[in-house]
PDB file of N, CA and C in Angstrom:
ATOM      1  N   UNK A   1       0.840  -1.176   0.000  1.00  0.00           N
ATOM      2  CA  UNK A   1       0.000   0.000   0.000  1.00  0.00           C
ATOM      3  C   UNK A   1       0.888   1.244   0.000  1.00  0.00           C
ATOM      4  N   UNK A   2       0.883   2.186  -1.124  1.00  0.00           N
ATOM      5  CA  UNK A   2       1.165   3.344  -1.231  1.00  0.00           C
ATOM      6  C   UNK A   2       1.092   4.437   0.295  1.00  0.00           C
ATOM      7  N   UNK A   3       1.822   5.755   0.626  1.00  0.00           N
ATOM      8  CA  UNK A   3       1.822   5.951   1.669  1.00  0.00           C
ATOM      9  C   UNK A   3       1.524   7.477   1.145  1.00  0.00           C
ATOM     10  N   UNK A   4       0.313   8.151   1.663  1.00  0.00           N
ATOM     11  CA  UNK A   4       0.475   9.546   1.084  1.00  0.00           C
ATOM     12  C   UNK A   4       0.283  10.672   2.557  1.00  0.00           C
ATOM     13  N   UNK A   5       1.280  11.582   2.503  1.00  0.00           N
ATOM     14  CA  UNK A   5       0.679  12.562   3.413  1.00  0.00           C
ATOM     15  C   UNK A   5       0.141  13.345   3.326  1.00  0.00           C
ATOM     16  N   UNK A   6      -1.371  13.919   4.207  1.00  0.00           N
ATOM     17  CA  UNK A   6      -2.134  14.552   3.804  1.00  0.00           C
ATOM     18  C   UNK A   6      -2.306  15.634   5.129  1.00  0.00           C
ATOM     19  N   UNK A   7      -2.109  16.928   4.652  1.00  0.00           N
ATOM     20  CA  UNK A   7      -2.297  18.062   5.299  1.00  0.00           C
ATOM     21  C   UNK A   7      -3.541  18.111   5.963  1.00  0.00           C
ATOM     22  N   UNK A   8      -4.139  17.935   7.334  1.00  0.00           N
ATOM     23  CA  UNK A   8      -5.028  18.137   7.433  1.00  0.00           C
ATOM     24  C   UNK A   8      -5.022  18.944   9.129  1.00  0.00           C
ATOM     25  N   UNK A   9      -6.139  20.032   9.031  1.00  0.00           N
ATOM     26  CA  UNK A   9      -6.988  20.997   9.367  1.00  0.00           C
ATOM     27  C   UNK A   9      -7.302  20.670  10.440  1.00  0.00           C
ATOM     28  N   UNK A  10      -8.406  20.051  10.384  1.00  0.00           N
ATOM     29  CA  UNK A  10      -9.607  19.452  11.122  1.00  0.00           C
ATOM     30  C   UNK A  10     -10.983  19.609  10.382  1.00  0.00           C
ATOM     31  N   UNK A  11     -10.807  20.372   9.116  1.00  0.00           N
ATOM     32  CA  UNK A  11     -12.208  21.327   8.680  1.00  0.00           C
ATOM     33  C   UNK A  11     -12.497  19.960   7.520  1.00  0.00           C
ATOM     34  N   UNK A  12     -13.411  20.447   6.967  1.00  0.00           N
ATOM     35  CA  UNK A  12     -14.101  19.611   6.402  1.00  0.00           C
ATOM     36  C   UNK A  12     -13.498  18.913   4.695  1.00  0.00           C
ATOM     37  N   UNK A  13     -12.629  20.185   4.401  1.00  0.00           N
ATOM     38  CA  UNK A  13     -12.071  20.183   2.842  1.00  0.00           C
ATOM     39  C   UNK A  13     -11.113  19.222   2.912  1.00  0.00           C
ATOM     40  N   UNK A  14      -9.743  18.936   3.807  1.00  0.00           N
ATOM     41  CA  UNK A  14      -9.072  18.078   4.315  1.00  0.00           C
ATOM     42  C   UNK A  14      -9.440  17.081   4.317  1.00  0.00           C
ATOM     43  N   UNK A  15     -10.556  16.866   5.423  1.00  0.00           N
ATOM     44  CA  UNK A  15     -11.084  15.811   6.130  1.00  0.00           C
ATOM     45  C   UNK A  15     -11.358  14.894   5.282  1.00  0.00           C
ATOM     46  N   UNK A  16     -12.569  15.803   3.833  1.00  0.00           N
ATOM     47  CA  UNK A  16     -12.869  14.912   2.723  1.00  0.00           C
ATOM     48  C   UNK A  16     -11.672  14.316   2.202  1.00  0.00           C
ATOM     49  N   UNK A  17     -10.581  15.309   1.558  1.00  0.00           N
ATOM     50  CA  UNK A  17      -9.711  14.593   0.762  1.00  0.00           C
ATOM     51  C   UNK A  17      -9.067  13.907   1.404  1.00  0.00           C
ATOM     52  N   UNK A  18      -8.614  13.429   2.726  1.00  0.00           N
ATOM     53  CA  UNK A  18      -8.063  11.962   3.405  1.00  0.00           C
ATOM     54  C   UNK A  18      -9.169  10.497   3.185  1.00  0.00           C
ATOM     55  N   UNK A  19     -10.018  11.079   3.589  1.00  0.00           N
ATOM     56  CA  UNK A  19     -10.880   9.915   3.274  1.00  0.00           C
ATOM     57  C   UNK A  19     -10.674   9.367   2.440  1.00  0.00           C
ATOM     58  N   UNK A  20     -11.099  10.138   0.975  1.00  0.00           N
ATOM     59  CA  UNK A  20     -11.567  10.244  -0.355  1.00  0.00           C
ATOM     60  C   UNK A  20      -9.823   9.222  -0.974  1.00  0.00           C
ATOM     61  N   UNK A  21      -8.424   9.470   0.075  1.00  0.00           N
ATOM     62  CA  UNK A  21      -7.660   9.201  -0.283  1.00  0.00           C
ATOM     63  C   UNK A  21      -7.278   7.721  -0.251  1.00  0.00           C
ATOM     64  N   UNK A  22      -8.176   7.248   1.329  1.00  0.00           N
ATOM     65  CA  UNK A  22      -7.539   6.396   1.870  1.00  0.00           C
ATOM     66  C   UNK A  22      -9.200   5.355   1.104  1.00  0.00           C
ATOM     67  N   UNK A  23      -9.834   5.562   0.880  1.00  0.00           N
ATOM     68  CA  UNK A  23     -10.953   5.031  -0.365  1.00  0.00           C
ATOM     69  C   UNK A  23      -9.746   4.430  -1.632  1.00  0.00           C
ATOM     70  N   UNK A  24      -9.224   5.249  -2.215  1.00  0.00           N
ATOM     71  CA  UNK A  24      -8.431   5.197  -3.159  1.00  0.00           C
ATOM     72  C   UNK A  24      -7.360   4.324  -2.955  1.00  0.00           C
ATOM     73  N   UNK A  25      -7.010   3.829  -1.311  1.00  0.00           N
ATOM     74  CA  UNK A  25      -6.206   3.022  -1.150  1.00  0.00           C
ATOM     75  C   UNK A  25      -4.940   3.303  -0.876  1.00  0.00           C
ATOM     76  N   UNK A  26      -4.737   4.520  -0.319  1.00  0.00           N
ATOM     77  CA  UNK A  26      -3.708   4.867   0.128  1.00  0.00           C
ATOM     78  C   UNK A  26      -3.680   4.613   1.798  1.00  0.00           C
ATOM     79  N   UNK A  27      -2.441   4.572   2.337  1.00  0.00           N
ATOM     80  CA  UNK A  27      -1.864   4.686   3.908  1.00  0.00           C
ATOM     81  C   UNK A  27      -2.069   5.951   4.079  1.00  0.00           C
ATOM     82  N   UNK A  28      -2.968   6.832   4.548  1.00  0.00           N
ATOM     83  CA  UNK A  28      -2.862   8.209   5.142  1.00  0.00           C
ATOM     84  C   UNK A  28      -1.821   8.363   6.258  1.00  0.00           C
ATOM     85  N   UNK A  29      -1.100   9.967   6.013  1.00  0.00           N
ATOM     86  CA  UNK A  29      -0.075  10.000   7.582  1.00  0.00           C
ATOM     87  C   UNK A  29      -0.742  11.448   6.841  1.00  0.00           C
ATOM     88  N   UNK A  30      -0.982  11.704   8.211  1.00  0.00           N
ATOM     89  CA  UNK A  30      -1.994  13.277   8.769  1.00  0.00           C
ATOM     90  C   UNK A  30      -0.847  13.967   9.144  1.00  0.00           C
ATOM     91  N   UNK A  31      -0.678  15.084   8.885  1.00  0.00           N
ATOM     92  CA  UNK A  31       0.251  16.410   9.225  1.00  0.00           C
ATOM     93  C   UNK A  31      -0.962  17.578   9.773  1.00  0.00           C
ATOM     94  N   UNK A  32      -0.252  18.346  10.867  1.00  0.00           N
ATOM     95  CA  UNK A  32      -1.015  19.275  11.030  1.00  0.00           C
ATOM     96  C   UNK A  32      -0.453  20.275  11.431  1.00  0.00           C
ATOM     97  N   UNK A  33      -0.720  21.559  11.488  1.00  0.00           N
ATOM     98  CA  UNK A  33       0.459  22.478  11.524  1.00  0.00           C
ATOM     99  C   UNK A  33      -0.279  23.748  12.737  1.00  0.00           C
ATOM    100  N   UNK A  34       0.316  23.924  13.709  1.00  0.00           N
ATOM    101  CA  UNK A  34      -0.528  24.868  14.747  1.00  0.00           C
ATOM    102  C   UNK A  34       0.528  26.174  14.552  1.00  0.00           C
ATOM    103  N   UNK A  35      -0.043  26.743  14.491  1.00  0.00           N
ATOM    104  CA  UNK A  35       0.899  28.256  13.833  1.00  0.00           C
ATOM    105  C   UNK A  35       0.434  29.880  14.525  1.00  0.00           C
ATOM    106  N   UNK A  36      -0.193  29.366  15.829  1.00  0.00           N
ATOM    107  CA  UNK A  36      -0.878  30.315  16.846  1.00  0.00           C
ATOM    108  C   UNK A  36      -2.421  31.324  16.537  1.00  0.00           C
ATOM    109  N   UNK A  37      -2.537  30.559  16.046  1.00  0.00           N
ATOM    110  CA  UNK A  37      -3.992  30.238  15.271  1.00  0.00           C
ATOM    111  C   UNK A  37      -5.186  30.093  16.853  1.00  0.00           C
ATOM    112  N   UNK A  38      -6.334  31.378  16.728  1.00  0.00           N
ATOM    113  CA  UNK A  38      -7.553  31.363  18.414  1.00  0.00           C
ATOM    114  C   UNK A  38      -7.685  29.836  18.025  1.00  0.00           C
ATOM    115  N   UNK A  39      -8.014  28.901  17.296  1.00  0.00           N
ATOM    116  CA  UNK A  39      -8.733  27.993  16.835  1.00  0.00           C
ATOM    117  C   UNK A  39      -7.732  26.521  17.351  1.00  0.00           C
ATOM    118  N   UNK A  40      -6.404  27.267  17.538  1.00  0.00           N
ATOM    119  CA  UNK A  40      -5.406  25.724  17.624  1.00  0.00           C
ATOM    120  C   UNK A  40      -6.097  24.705  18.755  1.00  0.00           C
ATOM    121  N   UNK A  41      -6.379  24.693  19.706  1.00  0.00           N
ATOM    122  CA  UNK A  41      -7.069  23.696  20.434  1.00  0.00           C
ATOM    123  C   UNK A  41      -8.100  23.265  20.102  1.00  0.00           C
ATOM    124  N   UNK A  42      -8.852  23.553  19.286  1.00  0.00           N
ATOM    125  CA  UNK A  42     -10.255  22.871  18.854  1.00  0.00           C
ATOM    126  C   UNK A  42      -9.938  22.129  17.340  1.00  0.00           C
ATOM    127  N   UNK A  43      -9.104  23.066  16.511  1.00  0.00           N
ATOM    128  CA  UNK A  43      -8.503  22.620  15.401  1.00  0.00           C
ATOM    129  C   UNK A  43      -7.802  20.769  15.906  1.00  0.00           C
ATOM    130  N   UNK A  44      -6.781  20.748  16.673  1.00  0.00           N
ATOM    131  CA  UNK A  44      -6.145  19.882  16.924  1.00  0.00           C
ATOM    132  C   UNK A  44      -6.565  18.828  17.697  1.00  0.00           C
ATOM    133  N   UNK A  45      -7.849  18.915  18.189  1.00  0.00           N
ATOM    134  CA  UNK A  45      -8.606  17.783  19.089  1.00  0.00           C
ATOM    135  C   UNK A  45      -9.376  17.190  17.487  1.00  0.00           C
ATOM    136  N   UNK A  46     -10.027  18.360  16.543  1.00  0.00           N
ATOM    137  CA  UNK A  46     -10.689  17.817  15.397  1.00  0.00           C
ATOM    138  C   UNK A  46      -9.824  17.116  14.239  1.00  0.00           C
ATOM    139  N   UNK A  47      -8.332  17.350  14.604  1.00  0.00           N
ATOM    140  CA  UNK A  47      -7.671  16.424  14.022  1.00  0.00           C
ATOM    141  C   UNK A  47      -7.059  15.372  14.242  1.00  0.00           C
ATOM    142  N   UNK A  48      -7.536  15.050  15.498  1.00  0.00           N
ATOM    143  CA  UNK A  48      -6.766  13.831  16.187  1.00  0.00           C
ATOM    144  C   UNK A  48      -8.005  12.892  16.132  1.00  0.00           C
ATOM    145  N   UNK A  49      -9.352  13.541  16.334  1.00  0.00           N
ATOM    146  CA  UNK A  49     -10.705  12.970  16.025  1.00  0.00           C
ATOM    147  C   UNK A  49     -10.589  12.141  14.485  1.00  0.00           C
ATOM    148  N   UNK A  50     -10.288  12.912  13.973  1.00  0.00           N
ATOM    149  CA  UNK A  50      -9.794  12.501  12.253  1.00  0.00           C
ATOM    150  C   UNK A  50      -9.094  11.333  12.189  1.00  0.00           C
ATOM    151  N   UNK A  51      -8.178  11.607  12.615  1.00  0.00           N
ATOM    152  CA  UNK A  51      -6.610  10.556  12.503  1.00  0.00           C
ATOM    153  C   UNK A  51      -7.274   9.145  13.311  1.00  0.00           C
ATOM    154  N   UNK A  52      -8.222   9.301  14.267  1.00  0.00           N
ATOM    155  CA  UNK A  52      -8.548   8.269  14.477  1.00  0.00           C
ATOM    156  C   UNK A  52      -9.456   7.065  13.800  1.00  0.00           C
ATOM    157  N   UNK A  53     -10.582   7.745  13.199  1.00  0.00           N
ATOM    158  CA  UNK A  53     -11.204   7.465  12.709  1.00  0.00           C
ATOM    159  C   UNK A  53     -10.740   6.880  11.201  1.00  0.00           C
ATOM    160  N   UNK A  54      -9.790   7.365  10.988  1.00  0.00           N
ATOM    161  CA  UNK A  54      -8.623   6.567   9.541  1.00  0.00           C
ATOM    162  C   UNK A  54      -8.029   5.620  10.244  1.00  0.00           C
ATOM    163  N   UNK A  55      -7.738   5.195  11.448  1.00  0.00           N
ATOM    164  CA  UNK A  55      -7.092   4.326  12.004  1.00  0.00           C
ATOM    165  C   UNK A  55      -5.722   4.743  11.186  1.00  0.00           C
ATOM    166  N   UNK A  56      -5.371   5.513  11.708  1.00  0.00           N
ATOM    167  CA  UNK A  56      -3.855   5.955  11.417  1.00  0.00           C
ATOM    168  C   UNK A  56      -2.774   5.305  11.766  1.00  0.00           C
ATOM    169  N   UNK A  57      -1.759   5.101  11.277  1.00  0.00           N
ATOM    170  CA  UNK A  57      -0.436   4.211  12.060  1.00  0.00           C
ATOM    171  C   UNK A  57       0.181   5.289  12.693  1.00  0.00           C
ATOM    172  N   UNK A  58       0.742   6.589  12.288  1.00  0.00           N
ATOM    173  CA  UNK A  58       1.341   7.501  12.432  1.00  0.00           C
ATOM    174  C   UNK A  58       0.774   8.814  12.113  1.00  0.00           C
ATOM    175  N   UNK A  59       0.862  10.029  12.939  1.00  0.00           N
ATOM    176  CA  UNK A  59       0.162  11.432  12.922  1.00  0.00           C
ATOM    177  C   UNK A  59       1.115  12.255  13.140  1.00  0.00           C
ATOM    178  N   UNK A  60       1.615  13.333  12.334  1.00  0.00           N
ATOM    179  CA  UNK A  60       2.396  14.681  12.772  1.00  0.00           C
ATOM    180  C   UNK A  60       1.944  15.635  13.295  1.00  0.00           C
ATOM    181  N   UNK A  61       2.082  16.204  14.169  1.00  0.00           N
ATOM    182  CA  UNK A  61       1.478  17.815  14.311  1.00  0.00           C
ATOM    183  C   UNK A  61       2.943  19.004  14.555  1.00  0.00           C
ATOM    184  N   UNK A  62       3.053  19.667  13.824  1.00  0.00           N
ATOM    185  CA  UNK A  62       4.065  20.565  13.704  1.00  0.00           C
ATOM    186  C   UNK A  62       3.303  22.178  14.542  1.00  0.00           C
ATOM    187  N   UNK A  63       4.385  22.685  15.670  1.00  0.00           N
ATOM    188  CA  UNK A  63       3.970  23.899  15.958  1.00  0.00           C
ATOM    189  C   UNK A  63       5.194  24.658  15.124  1.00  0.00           C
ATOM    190  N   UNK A  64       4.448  25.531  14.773  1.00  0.00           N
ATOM    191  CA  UNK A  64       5.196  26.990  13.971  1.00  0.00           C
ATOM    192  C   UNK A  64       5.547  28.115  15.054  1.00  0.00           C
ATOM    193  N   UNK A  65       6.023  28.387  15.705  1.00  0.00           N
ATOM    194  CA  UNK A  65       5.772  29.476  17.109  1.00  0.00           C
ATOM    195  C   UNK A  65       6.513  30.933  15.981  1.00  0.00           C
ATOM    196  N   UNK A  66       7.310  30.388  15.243  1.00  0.00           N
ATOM    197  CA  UNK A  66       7.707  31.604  14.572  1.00  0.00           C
ATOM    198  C   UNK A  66       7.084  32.603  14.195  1.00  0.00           C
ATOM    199  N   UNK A  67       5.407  32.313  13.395  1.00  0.00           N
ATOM    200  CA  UNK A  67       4.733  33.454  13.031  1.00  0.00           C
ATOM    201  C   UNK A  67       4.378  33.909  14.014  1.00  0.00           C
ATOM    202  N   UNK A  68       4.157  33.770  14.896  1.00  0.00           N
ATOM    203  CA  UNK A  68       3.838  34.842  16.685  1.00  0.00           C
ATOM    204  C   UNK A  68       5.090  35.954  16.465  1.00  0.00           C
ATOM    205  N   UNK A  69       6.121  35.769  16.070  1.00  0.00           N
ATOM    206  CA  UNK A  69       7.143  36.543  16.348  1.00  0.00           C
ATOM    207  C   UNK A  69       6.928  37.141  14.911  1.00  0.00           C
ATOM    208  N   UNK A  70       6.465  36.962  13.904  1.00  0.00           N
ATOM    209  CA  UNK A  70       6.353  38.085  13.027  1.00  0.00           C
ATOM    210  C   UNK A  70       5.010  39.635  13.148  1.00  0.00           C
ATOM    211  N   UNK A  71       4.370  39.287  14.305  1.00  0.00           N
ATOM    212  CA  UNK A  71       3.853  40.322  14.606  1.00  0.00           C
ATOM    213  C   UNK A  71       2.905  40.328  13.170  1.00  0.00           C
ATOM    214  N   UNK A  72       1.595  39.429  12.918  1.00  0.00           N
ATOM    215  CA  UNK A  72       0.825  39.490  12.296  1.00  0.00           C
ATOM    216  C   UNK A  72      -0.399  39.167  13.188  1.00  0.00           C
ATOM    217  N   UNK A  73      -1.400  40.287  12.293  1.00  0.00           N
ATOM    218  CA  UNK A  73      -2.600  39.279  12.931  1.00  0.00           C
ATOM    219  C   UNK A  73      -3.342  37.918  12.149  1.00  0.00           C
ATOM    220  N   UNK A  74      -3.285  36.916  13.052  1.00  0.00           N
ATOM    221  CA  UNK A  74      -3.448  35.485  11.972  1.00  0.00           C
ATOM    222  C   UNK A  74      -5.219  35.373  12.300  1.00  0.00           C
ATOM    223  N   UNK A  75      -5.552  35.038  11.383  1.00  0.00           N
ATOM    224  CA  UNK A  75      -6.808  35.034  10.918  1.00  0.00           C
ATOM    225  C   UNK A  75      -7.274  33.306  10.502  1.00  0.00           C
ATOM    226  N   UNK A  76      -8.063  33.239  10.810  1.00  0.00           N
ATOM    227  CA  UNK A  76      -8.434  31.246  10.181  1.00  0.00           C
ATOM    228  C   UNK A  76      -9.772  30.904   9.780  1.00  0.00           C
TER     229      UNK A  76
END
């Protein structure tokens, strides 16, 4: 079985295309990226909700802390 990684959110556009992937017969490995985002704790419980439900072998979640230090306002 092919192994694809798929960026996912928690939101619904993601969510579909893992599915839609692992239908297709792929190994999903979920990446997720918290980048100081109001939403990161609800985001990241809805992606671990995800990852489960694929019966995942393996899940990434990457924090970004850097954009905090670029002094933007982040929006999601």
């Amino acid at each position: 079985m092919q192994k694809i990684i798929t960026v996912l959110s928690g939101g619904m556009d993601s969510s579909l295309t893992a599915y839609k992937m692992r239908e297709s017969g792929y190994e999903i490995i979920p990446l997720h990226f918290s980048y100081g985002q109001r939403t990161a704790n609800r985001e990241l419980k809805a992606f671990n909700d995800i990852a489960d439900s694929l019966e995942v072998k393996k899940r990434y979640h990457l924090q970004l802390p850097f954009f905090l230090k670029l002094e933007l306002e982040l929006h999601h």
